[in-house]
N, C-alpha and C. Protein backbone atom coordinates (compact mmCIF):
# COMPACT_ATOMS: atom_id res chain seq x y z
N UNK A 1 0.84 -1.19 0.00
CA UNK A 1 0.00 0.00 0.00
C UNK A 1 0.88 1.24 0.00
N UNK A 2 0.15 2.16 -0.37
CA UNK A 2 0.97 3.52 -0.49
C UNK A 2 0.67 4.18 0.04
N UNK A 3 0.96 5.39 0.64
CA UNK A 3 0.67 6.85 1.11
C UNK A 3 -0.36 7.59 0.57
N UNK A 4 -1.53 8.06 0.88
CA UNK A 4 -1.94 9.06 0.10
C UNK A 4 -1.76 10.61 0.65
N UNK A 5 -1.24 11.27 -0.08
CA UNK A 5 -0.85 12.36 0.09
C UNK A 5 -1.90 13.14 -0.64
N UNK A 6 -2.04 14.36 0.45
CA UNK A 6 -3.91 15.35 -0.03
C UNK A 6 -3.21 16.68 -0.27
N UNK A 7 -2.00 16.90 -0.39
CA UNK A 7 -1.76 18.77 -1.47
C UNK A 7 0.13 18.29 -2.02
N UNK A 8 0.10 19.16 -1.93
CA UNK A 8 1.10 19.19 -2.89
C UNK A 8 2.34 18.25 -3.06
N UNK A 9 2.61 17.89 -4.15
CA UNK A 9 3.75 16.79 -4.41
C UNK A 9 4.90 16.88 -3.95
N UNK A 10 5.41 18.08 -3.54
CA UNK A 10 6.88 18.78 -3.11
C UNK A 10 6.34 18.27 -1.75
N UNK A 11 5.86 18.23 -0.85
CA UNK A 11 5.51 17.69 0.42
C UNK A 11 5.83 16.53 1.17
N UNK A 12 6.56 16.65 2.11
CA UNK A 12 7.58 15.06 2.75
C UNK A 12 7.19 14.85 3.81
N UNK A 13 6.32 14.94 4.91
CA UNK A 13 6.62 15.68 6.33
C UNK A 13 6.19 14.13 6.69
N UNK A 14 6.80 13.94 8.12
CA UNK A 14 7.00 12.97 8.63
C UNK A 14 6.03 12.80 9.81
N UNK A 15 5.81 11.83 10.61
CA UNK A 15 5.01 11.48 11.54
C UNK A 15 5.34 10.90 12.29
N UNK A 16 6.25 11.62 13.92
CA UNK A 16 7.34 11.27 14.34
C UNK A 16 6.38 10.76 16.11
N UNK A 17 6.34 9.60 16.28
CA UNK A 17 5.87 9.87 17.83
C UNK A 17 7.30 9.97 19.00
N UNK A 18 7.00 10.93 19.74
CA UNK A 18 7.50 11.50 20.58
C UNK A 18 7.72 11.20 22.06
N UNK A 19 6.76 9.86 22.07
CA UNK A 19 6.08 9.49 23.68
C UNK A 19 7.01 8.46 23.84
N UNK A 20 6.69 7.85 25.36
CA UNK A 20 7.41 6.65 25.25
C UNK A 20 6.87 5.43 24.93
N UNK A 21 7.97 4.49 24.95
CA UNK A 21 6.95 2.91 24.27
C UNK A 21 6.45 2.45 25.51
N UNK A 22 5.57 1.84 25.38
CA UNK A 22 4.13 1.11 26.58
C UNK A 22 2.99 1.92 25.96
N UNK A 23 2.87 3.02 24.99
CA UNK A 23 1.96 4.17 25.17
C UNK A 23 1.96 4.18 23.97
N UNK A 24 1.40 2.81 23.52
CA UNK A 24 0.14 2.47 22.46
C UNK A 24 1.03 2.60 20.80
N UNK A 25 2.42 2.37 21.04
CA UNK A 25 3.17 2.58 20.08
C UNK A 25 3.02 1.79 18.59
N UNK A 26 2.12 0.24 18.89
CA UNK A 26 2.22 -0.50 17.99
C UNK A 26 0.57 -0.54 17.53
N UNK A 27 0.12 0.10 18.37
CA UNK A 27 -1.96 0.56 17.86
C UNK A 27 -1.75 1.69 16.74
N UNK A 28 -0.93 2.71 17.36
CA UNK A 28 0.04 4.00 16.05
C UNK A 28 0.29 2.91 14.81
N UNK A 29 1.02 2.52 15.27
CA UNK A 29 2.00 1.62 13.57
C UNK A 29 0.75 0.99 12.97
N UNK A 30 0.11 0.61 13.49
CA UNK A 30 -0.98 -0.87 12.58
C UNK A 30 -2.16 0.61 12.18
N UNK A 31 -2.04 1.59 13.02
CA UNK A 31 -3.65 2.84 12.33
C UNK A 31 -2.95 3.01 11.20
N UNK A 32 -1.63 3.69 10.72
CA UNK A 32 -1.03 4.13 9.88
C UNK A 32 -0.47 3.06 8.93
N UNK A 33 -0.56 2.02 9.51
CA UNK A 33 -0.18 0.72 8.17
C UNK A 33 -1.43 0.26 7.25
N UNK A 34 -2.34 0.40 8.22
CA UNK A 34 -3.68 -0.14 7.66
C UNK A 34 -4.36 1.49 6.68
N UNK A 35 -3.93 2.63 7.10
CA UNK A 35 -3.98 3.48 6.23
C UNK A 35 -3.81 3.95 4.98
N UNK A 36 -2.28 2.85 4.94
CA UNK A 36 -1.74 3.40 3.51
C UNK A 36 -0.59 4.27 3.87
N UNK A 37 -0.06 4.39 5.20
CA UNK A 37 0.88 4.94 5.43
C UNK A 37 2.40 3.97 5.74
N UNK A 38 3.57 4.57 5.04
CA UNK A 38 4.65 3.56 4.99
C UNK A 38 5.04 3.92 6.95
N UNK A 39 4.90 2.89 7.25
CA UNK A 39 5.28 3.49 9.15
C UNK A 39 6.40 2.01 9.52
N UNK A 40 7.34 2.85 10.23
CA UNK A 40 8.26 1.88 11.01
C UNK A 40 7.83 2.08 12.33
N UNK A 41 8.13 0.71 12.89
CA UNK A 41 8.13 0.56 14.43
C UNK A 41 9.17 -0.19 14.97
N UNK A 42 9.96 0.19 15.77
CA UNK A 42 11.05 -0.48 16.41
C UNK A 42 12.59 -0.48 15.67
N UNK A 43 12.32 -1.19 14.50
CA UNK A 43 12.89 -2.16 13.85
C UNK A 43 12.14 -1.42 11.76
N UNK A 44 13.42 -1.59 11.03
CA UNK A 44 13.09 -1.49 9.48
C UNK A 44 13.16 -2.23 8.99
N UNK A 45 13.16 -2.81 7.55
CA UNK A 45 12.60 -4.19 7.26
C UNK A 45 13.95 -5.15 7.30
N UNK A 46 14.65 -4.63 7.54
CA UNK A 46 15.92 -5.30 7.41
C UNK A 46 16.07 -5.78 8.42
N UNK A 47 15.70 -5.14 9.48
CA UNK A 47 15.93 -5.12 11.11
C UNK A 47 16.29 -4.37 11.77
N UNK A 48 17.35 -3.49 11.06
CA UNK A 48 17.83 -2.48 11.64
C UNK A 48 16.92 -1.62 12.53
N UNK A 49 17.29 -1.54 13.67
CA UNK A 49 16.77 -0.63 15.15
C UNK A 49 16.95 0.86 14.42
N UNK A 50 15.90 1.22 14.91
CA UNK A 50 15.71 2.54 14.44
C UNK A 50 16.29 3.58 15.49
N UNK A 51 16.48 3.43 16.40
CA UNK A 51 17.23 4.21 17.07
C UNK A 51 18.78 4.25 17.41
N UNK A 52 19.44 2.62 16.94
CA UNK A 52 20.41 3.14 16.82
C UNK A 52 20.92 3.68 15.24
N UNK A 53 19.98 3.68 14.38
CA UNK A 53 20.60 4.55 12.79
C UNK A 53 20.61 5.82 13.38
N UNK A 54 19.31 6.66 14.11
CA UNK A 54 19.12 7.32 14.18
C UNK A 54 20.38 8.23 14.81
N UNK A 55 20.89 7.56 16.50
CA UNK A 55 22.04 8.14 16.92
C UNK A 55 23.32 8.26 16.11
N UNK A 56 23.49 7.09 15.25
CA UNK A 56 24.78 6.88 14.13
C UNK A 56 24.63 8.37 12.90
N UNK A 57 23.28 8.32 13.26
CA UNK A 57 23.04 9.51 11.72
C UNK A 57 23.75 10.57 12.31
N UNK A 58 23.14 11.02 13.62
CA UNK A 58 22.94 12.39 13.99
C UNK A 58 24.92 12.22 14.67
N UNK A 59 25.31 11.30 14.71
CA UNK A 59 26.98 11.62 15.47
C UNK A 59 27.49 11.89 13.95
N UNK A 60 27.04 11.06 13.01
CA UNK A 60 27.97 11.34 11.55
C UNK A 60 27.33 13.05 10.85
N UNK A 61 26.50 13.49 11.45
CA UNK A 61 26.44 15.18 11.20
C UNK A 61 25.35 14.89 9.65
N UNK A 62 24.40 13.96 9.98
CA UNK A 62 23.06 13.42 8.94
C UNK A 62 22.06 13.65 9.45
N UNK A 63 20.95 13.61 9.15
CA UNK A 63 19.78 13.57 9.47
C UNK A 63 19.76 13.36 10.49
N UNK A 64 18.72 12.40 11.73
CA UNK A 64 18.81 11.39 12.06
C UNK A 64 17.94 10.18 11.56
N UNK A 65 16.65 10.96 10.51
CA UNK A 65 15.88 9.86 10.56
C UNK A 65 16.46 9.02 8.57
N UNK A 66 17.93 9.67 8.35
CA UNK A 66 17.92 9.09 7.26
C UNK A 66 18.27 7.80 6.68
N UNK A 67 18.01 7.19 5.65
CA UNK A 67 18.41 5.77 5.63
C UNK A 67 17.31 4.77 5.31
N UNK A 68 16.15 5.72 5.83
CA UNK A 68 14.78 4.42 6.17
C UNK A 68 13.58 4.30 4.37
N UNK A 69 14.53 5.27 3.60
CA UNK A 69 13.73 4.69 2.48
C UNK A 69 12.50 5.89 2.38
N UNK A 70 11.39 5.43 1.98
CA UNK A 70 10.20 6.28 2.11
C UNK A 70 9.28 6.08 2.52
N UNK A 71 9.56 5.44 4.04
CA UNK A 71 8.91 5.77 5.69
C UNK A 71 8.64 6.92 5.55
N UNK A 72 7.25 7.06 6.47
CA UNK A 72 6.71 8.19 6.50
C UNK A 72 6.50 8.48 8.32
N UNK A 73 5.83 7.21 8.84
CA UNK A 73 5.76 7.31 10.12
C UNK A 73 7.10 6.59 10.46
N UNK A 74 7.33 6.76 12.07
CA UNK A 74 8.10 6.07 13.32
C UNK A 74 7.58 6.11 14.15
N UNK A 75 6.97 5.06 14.93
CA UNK A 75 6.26 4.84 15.77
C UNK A 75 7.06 4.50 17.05
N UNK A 76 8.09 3.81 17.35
CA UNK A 76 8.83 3.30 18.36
C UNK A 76 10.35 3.62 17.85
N UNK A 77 10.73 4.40 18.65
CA UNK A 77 11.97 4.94 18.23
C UNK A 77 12.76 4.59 20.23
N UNK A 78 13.49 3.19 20.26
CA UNK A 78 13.69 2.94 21.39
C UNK A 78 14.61 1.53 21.53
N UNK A 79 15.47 1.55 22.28
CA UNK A 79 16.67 -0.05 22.10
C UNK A 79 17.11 -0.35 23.67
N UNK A 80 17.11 -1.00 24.27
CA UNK A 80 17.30 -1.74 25.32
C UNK A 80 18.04 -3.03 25.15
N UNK A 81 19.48 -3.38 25.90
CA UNK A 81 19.90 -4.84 26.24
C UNK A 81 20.72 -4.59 27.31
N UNK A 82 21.46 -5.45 27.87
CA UNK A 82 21.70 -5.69 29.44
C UNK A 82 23.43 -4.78 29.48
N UNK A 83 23.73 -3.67 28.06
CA UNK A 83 24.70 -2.84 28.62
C UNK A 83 24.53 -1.30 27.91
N UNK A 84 22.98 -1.23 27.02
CA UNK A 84 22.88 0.13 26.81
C UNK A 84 21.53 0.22 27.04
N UNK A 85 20.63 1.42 27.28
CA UNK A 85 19.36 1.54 27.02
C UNK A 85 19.06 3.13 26.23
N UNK A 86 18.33 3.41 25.60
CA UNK A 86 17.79 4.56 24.80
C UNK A 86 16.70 4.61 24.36
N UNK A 87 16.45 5.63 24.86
CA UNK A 87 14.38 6.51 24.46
C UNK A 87 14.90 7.40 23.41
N UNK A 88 14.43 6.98 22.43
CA UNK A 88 15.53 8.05 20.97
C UNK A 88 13.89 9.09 21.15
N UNK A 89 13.17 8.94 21.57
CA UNK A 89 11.93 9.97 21.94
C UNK A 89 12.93 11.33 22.71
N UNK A 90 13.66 11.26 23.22
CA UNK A 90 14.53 11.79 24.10
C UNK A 90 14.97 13.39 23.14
N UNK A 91 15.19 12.65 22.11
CA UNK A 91 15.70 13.36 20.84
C UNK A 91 15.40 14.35 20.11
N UNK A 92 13.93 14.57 20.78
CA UNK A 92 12.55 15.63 20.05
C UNK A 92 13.38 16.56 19.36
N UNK A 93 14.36 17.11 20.34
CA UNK A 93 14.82 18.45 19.79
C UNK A 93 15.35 18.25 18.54
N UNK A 94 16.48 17.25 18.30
CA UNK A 94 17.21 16.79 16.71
C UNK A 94 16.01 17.06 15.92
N UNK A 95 15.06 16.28 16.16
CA UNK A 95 14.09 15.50 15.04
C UNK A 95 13.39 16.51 14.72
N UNK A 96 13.26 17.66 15.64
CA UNK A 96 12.22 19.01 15.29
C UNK A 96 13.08 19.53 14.39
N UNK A 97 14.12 19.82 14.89
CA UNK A 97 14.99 20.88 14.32
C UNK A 97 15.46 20.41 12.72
N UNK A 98 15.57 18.79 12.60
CA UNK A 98 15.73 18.31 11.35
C UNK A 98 14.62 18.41 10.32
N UNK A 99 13.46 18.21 10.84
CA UNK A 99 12.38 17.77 10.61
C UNK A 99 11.06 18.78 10.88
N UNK A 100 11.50 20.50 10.92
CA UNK A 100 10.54 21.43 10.84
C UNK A 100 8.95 21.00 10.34
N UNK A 101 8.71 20.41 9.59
CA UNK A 101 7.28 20.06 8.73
C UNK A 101 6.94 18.92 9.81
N UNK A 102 7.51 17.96 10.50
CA UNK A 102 6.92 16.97 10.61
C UNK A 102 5.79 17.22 11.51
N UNK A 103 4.77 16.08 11.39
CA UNK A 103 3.99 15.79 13.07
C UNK A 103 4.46 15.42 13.78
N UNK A 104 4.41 15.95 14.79
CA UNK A 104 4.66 15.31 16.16
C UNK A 104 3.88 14.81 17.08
N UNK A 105 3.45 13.63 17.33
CA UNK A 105 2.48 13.05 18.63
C UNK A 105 3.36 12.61 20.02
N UNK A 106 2.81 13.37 20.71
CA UNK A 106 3.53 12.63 21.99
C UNK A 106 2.25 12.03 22.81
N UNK A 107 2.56 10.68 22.33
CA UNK A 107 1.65 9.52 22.86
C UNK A 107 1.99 9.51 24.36
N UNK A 108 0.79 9.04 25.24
CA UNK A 108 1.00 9.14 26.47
C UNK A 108 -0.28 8.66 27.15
N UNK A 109 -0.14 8.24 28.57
CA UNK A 109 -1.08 7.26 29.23
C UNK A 109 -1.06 7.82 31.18
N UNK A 110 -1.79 7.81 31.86
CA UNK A 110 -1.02 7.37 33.46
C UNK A 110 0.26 7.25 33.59
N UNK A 111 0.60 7.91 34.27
CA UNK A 111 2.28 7.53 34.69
C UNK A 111 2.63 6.76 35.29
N UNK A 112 1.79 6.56 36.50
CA UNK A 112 1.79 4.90 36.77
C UNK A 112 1.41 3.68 36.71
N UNK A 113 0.48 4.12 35.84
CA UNK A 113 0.27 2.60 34.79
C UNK A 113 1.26 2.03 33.42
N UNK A 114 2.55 3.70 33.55
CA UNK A 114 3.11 3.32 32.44
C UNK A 114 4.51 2.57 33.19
N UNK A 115 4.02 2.96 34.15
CA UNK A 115 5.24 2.29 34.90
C UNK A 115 5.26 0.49 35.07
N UNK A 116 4.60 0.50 35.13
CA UNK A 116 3.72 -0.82 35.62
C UNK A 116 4.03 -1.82 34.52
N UNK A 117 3.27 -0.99 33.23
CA UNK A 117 3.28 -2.00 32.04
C UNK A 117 4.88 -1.82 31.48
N UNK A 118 5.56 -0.87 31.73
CA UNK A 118 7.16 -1.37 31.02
C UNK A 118 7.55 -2.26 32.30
N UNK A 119 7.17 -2.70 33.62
CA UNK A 119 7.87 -3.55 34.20
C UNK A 119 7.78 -4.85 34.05
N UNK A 120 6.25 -4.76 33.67
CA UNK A 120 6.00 -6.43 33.24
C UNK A 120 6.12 -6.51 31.43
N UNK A 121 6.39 -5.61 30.73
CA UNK A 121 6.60 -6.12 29.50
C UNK A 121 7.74 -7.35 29.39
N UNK A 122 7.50 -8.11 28.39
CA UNK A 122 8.79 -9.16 28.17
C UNK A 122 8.62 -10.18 29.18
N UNK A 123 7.38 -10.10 30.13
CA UNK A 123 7.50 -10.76 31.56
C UNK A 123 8.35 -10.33 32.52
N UNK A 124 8.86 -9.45 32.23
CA UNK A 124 9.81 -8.73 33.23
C UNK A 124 11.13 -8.50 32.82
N UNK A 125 11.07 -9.08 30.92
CA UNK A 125 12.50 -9.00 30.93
C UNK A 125 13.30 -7.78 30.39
N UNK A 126 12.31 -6.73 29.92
CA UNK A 126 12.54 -5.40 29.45
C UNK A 126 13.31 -4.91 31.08
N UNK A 127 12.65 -4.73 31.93
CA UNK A 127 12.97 -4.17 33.84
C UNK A 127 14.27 -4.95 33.90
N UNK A 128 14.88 -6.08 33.57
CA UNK A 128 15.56 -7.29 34.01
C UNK A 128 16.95 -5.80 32.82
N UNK A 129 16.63 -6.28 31.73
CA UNK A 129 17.93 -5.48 30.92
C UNK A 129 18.54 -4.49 31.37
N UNK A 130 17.31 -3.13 31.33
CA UNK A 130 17.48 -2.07 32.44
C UNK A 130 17.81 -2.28 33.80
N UNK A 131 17.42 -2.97 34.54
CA UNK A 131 18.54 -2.79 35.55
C UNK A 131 19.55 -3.42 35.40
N UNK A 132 20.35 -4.22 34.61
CA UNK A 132 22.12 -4.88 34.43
C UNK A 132 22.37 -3.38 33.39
N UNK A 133 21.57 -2.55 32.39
CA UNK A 133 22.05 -1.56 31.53
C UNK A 133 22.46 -0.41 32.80
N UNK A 134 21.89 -0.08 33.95
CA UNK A 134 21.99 1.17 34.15
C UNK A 134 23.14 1.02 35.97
N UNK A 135 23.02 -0.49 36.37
CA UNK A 135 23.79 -1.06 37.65
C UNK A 135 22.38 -0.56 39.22
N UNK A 136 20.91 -0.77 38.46
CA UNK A 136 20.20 -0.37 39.75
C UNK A 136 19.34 -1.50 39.79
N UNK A 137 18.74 -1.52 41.13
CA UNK A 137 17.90 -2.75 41.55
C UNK A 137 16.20 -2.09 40.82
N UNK A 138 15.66 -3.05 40.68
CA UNK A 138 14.66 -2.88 39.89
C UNK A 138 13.54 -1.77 40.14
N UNK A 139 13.52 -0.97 41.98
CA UNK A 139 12.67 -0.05 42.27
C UNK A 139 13.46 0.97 42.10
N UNK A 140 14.77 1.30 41.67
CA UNK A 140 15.63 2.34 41.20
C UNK A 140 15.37 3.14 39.97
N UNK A 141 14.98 1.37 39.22
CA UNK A 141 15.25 1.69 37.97
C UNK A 141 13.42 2.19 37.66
N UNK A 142 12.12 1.97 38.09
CA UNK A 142 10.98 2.43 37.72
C UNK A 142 10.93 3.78 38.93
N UNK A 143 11.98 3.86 39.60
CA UNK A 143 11.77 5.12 39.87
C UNK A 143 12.12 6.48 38.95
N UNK A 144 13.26 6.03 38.31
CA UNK A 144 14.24 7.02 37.46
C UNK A 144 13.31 6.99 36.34
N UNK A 145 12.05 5.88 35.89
CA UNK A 145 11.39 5.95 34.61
C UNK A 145 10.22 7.21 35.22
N UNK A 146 10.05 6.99 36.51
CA UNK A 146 8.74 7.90 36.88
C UNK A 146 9.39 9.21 36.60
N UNK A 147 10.79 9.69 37.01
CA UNK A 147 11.22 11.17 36.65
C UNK A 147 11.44 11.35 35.58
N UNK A 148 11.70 10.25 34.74
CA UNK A 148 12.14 10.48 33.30
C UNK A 148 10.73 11.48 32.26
N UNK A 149 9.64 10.42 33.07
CA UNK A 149 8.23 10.46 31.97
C UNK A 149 7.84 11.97 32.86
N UNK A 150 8.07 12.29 33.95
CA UNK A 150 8.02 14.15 34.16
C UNK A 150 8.50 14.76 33.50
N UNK A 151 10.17 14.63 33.43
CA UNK A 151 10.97 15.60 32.48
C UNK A 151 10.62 15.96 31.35
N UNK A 152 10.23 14.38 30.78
CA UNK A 152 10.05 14.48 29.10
C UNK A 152 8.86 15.32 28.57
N UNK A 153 7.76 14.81 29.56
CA UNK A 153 6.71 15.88 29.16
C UNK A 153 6.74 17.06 29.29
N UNK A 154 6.92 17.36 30.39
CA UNK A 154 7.48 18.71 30.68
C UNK A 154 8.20 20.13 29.83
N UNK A 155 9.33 18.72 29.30
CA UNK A 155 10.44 19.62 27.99
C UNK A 155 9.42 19.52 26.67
N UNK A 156 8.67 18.55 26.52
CA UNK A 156 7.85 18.37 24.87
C UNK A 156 6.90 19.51 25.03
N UNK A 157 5.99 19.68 26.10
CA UNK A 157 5.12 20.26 25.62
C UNK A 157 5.59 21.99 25.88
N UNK A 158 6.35 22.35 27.07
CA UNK A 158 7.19 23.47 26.58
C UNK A 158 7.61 23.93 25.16
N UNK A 159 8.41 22.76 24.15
CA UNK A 159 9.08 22.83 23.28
C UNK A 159 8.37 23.21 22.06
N UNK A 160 7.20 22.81 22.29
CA UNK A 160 5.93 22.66 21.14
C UNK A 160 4.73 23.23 21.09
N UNK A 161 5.02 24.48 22.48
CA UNK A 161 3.69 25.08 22.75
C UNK A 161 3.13 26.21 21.50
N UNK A 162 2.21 25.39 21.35
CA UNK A 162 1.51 26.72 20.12
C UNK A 162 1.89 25.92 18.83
N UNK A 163 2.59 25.34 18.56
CA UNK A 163 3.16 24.22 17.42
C UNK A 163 1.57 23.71 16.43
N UNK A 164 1.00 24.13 15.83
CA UNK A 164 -0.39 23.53 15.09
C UNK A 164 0.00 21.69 14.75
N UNK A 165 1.71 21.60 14.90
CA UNK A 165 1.54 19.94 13.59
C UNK A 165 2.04 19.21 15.29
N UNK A 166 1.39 19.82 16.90
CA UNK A 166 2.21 19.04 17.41
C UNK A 166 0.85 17.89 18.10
N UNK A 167 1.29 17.31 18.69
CA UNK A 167 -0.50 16.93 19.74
C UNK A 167 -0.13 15.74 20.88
N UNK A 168 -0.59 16.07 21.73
CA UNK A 168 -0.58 15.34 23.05
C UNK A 168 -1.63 13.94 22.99
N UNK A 169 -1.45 13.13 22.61
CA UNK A 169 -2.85 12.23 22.86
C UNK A 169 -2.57 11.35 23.66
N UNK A 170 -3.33 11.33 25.16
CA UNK A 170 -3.79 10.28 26.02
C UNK A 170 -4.21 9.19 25.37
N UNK A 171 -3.91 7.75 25.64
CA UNK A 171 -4.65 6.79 24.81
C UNK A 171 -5.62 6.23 25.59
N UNK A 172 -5.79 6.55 27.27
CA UNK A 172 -6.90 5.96 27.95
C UNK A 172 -7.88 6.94 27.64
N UNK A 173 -8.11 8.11 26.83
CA UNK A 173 -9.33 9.16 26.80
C UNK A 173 -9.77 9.55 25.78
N UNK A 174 -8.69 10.05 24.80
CA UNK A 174 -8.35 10.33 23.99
C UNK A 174 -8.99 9.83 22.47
N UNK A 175 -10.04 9.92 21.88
CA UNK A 175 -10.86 9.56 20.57
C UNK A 175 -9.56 9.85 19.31
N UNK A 176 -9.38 8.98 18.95
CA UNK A 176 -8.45 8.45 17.06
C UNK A 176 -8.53 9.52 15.97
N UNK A 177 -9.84 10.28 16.54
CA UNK A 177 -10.19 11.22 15.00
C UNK A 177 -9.58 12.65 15.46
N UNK A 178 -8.80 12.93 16.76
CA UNK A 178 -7.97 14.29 16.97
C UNK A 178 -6.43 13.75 15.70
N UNK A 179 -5.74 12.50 15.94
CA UNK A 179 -5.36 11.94 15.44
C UNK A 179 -5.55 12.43 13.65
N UNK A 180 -6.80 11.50 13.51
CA UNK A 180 -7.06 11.87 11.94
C UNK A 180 -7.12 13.62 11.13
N UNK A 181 -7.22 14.43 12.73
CA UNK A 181 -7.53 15.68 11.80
C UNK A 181 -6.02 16.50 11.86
N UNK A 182 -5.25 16.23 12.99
CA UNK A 182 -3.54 16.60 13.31
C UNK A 182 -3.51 16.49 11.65
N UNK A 183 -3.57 14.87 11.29
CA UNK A 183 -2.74 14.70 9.92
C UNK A 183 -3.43 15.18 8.49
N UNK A 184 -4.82 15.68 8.74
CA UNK A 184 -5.68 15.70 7.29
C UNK A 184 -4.84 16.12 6.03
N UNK A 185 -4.06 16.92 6.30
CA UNK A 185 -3.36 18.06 5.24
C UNK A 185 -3.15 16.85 4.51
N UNK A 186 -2.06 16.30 4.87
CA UNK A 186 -1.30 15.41 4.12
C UNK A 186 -1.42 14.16 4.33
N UNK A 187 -2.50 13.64 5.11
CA UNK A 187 -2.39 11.88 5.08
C UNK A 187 -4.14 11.64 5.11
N UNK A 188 -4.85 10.45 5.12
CA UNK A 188 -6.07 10.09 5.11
C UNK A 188 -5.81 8.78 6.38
N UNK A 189 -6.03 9.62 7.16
CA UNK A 189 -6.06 8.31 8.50
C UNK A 189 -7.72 7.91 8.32
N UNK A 190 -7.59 6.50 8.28
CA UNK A 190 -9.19 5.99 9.10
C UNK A 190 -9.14 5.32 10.11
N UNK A 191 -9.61 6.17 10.95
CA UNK A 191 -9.95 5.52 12.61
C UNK A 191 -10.09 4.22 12.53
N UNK A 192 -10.81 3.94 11.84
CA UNK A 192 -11.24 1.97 12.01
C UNK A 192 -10.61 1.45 12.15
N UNK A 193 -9.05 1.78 12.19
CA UNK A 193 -8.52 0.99 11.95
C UNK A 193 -7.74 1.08 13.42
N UNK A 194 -8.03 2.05 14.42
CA UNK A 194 -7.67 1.98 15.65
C UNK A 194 -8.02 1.27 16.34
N UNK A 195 -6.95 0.47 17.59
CA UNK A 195 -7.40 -0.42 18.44
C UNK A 195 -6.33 -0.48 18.86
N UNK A 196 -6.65 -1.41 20.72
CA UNK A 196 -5.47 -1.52 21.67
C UNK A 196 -4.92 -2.95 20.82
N UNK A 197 -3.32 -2.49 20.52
CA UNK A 197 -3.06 -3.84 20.65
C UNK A 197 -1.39 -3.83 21.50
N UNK A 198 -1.01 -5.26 21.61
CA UNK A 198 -0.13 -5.54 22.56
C UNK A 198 -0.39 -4.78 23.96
N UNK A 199 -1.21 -5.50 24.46
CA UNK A 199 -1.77 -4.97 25.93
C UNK A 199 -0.90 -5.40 27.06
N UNK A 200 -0.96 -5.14 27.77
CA UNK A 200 -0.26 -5.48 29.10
C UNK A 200 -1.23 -5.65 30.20
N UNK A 201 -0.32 -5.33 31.18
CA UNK A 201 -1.48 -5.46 32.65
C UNK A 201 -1.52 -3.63 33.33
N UNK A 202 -2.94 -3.50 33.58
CA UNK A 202 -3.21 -2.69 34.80
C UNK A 202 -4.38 -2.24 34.02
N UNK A 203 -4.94 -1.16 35.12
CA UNK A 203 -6.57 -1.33 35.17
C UNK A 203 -7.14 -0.35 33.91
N UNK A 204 -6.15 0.37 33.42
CA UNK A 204 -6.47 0.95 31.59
C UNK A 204 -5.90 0.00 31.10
N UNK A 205 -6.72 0.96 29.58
CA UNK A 205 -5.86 -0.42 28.26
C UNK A 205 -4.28 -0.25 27.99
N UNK A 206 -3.62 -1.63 27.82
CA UNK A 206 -2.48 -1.16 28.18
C UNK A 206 -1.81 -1.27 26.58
N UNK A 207 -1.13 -0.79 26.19
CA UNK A 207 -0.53 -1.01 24.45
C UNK A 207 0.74 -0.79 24.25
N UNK A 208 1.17 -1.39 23.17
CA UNK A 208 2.86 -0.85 22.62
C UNK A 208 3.52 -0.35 23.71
């Protein structure tokens, strides 16, 4: 499937989520796949981790999001194993500053339900990496995620205040069609095609 693009042909702009992963990252990828939109999540078809091209781009004085072909979305921009970890979400500023036109969503949920569901993701083995990646015992390490997910919001929506291509969406409240109208210019989202998937545990829906 292809992209449909609604004005002008000179037009590239990207559809960058900003949030962290637990917070519905792979419900994003499958709205925009089932759209007609070319979207990466995690991983490009090769395999390649999208966040570490991304850091390799931006140290070699490139893009960061270059390399990926004609991707349009990134949905999970994030790499974890038991001696590095990275929220390439972290990055807003590069990716704005590279990437003036793009959308920006900063997906987002409870803070402590987001805590919750990155501890039991993997069965615990996402929490298990992070703490041998960072040398902390496991209530260290969802403590430093609880200040992390303050900071970050904090700096995004500062960064983006007044921004028309930027948007905050809660996924426990939050209706698909703020979503569809962020992108109208240039993409044809259909809601239908929204839904929780890869759920986790706690008392909202839990996703990506």
């Amino acid at each position: 499937m292809t992209v449909e693009v609604l004005h002008s042909a000179q037009s590239d702009p990207k559809i960058i989520l900003i949030g962290l992963n637990r917070c519905a990252t792979t419900s994003f990828h499958k709205l925009f796949q089932n759209s007609g939109i070319q979207s990466l999540h995690w991983v490009d078809g090769d395999g390649s981790n999208i966040a570490h091209r991304m850091v390799t781009n931006i140290a070699m004085g490139r893009k960061p999001l270059d390399g990926f072909g004609q991707a349009r979305a990134f949905t999970d921009i994030a790499f974890v194993n038991v001696r590095f970890m990275l929220d390439g979400a972290r990055f807003f500023r590069d990716l704005h500053r590279a990437y003036p036109d793009a959308y920006f969503i900063l997906n987002t949920r409870n803070r402590d339900d987001w805590v919750s569901s990155r501890a039991l993701h993997s069965g615990g083995a996402y929490l298990e990496k992070c703490c041998k990646a960072n040398g902390l015992t496991a209530e260290e390490v969802k403590q430093g995620w609880a200040h992390m997910y303050d900071v970050h919001h904090a700096e995004v929506e500062v960064h983006f205040d007044g921004n028309p291509r930027f948007l905050r969406f809660d996924i426990d409240t939050d209706e698909p069609q703020i979503i569809a109208d962020l992108l109208a210019r240039d993409f044809d989202v259909n809601t239908v095609h929204w839904g929780h998937n890869n759920r986790g545990a706690s008392a909202h829906a839990q996703t990506g």
